[in-house]
PDB file of N, CA and C in Angstrom:
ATOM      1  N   UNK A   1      -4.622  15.866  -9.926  1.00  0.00           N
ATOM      2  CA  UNK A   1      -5.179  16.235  -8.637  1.00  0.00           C
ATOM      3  C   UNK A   1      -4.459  17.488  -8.153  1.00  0.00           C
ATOM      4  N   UNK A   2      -5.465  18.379  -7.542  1.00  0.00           N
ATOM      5  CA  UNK A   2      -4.502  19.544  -7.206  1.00  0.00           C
ATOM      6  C   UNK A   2      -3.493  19.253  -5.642  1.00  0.00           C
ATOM      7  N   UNK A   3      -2.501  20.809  -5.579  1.00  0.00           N
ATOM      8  CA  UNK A   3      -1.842  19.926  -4.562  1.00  0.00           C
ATOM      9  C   UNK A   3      -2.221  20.428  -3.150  1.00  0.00           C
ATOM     10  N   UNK A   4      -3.357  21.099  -3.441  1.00  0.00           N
ATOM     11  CA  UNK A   4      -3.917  22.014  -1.830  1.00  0.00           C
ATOM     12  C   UNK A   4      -5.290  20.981  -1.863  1.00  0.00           C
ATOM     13  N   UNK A   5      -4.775  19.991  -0.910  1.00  0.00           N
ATOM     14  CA  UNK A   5      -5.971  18.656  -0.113  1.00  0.00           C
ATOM     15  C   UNK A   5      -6.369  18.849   1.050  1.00  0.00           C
ATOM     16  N   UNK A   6      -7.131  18.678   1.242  1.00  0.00           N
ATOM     17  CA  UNK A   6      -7.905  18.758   2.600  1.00  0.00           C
ATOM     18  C   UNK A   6      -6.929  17.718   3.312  1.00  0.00           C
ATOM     19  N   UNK A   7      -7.178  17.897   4.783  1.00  0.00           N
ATOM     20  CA  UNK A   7      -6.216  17.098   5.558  1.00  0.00           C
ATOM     21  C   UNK A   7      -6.537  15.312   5.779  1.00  0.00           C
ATOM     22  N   UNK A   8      -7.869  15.128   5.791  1.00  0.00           N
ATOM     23  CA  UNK A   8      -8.832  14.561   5.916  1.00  0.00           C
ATOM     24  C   UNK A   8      -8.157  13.353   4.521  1.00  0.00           C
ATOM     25  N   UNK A   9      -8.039  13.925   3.886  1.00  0.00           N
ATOM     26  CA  UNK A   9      -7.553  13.319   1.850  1.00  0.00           C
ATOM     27  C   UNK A   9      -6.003  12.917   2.054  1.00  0.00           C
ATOM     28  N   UNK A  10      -5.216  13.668   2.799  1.00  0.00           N
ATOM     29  CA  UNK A  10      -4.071  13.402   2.500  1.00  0.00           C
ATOM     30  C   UNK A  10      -3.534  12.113   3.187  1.00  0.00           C
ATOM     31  N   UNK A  11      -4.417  12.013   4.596  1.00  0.00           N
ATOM     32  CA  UNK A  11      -4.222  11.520   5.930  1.00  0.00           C
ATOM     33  C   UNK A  11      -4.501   9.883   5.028  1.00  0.00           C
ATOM     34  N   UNK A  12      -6.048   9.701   4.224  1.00  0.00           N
ATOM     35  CA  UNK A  12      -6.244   8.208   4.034  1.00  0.00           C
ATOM     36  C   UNK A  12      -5.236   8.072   3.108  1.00  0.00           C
ATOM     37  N   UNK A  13      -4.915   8.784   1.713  1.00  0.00           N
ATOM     38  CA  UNK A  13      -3.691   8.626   0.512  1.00  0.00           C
ATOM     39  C   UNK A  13      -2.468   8.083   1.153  1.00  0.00           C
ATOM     40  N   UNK A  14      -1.905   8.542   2.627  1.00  0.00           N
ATOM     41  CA  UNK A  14      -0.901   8.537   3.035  1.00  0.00           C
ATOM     42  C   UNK A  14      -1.007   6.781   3.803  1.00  0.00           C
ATOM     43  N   UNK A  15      -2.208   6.602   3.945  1.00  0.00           N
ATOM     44  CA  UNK A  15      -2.363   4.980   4.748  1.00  0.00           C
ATOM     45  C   UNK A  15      -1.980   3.956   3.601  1.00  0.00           C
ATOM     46  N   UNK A  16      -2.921   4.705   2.150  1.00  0.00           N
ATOM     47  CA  UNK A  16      -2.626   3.398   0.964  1.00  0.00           C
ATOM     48  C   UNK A  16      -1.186   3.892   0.270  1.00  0.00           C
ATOM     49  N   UNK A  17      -0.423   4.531   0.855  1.00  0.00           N
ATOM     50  CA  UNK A  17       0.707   4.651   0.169  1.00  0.00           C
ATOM     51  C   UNK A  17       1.895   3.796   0.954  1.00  0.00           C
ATOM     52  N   UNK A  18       1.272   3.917   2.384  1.00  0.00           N
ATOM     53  CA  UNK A  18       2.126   2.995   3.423  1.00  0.00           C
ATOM     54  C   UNK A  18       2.074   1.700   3.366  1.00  0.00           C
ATOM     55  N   UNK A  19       0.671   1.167   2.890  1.00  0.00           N
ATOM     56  CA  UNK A  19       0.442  -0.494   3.017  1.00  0.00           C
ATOM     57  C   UNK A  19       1.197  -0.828   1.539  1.00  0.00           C
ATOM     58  N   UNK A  20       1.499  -0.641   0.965  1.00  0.00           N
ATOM     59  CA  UNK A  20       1.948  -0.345  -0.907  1.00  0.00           C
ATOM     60  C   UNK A  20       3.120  -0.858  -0.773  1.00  0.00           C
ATOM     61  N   UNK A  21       3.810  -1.803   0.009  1.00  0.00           N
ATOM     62  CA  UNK A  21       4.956  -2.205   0.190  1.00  0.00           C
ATOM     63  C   UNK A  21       5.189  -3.509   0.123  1.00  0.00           C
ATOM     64  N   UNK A  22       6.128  -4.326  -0.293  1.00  0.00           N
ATOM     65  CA  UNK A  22       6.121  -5.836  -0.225  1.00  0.00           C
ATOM     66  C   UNK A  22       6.721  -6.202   1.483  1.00  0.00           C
ATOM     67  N   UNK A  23       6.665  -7.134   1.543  1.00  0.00           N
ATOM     68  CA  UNK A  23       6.275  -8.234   2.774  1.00  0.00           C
ATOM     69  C   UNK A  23       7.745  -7.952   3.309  1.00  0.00           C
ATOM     70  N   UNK A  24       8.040  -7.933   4.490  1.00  0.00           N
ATOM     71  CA  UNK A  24       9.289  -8.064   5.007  1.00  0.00           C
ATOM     72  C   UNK A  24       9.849  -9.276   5.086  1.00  0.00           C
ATOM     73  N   UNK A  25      11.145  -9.214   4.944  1.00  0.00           N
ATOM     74  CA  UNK A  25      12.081 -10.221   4.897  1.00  0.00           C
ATOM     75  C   UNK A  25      11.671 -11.170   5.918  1.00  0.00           C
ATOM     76  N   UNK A  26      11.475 -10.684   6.820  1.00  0.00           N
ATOM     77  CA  UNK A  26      11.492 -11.684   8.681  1.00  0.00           C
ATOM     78  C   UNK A  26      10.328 -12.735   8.019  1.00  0.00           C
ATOM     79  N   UNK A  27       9.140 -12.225   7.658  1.00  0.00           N
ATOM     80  CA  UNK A  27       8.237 -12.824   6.637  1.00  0.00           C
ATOM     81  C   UNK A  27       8.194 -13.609   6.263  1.00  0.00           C
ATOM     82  N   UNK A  28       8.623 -13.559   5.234  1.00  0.00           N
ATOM     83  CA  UNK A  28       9.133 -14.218   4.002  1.00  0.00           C
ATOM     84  C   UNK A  28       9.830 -15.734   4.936  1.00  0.00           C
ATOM     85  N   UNK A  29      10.884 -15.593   5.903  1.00  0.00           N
ATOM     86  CA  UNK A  29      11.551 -16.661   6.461  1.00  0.00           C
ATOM     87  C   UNK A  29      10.990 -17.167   7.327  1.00  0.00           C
ATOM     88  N   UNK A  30       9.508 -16.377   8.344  1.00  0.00           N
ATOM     89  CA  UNK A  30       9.526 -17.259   9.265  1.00  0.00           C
ATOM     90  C   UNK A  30       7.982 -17.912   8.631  1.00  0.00           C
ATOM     91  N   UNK A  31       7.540 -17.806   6.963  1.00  0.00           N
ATOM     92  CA  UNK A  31       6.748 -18.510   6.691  1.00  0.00           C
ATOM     93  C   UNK A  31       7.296 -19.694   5.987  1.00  0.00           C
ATOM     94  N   UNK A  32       8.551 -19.903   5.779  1.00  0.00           N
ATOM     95  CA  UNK A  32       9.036 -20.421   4.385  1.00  0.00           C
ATOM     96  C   UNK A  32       8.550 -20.349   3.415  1.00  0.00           C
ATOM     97  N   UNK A  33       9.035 -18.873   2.980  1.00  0.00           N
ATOM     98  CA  UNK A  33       8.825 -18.140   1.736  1.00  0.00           C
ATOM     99  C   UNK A  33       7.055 -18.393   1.080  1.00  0.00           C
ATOM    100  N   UNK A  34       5.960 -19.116   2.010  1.00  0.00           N
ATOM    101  CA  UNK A  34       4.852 -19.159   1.090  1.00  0.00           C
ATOM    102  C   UNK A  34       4.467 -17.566   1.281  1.00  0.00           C
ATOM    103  N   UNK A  35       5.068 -17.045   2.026  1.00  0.00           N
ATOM    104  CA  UNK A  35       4.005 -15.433   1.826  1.00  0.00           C
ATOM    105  C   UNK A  35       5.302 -14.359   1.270  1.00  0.00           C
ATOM    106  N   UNK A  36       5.208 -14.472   0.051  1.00  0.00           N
ATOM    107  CA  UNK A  36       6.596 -13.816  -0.637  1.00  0.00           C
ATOM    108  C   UNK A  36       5.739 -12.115  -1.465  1.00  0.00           C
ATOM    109  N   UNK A  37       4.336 -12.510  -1.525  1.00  0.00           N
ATOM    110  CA  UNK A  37       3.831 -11.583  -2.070  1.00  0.00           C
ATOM    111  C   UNK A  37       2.970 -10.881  -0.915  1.00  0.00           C
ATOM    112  N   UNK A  38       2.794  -9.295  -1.498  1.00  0.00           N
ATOM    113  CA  UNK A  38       1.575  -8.392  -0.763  1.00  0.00           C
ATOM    114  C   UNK A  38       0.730  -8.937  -1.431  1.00  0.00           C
ATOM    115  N   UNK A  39      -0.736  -9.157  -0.643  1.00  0.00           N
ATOM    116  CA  UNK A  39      -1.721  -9.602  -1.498  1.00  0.00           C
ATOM    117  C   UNK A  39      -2.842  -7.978  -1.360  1.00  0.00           C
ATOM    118  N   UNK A  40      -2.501  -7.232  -0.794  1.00  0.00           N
ATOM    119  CA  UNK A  40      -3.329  -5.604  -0.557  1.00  0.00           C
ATOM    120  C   UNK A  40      -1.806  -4.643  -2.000  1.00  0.00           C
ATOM    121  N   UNK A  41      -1.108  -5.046  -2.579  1.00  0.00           N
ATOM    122  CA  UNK A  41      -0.322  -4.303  -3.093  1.00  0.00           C
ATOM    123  C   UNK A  41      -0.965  -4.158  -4.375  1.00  0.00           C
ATOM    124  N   UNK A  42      -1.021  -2.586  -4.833  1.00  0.00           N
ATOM    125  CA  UNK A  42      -1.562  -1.837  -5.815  1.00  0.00           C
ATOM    126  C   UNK A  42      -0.668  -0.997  -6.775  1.00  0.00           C
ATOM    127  N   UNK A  43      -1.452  -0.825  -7.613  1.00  0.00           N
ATOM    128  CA  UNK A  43      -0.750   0.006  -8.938  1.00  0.00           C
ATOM    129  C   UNK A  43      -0.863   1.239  -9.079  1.00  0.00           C
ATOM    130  N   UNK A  44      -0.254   2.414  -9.264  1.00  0.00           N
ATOM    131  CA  UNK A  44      -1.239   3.435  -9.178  1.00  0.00           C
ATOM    132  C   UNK A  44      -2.070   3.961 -10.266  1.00  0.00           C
ATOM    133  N   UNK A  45      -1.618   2.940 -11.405  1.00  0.00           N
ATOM    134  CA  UNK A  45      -2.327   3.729 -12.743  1.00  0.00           C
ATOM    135  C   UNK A  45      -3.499   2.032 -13.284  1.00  0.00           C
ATOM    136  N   UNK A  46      -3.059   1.450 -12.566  1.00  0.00           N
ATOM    137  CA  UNK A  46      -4.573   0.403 -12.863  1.00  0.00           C
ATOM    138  C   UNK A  46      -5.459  -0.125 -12.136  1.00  0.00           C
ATOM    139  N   UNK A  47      -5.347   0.943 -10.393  1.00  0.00           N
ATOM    140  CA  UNK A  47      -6.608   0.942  -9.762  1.00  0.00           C
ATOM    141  C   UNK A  47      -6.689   2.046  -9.141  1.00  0.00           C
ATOM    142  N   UNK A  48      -8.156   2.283  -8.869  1.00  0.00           N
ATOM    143  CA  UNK A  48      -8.776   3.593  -8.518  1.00  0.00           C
ATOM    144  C   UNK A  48      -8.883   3.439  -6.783  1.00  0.00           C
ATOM    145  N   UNK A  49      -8.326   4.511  -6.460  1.00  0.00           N
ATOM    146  CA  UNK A  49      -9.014   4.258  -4.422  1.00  0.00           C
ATOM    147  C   UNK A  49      -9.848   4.384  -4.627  1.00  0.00           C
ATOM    148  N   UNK A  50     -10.627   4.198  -3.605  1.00  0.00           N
ATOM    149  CA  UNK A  50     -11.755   4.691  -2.938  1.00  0.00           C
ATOM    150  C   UNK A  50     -11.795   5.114  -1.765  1.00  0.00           C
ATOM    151  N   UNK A  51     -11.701   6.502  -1.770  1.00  0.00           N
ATOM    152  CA  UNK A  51     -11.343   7.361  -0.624  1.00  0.00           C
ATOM    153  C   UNK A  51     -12.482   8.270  -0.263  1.00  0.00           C
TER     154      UNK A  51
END
């Protein structure tokens, strides 16, 4: 991908790069540990956005 993006491109990339994180600790404890996983967490080489 080149690196001159429209602003519009960078703005949604930058939302699925933010949600791309595992679950916070506080989480994790105030579920007892059943929510230990992201269930929105992605790969970047074995799924495609859709942007």
């Amino acid at each position: 991908m080149s690196k001159n993006k429209p602003l519009g491109k960078k703005i949604r990339l930058m939302k699925h790069v933010n949600s791309n994180r595992r679950v916070p600790g506080w989480v994790m404890m105030k579920t007892d540990r059943k929510m230990t996983q992201n269930p929105k967490r992605k790969n970047w080489r074995r799924s495609n956005l859709k942007l």
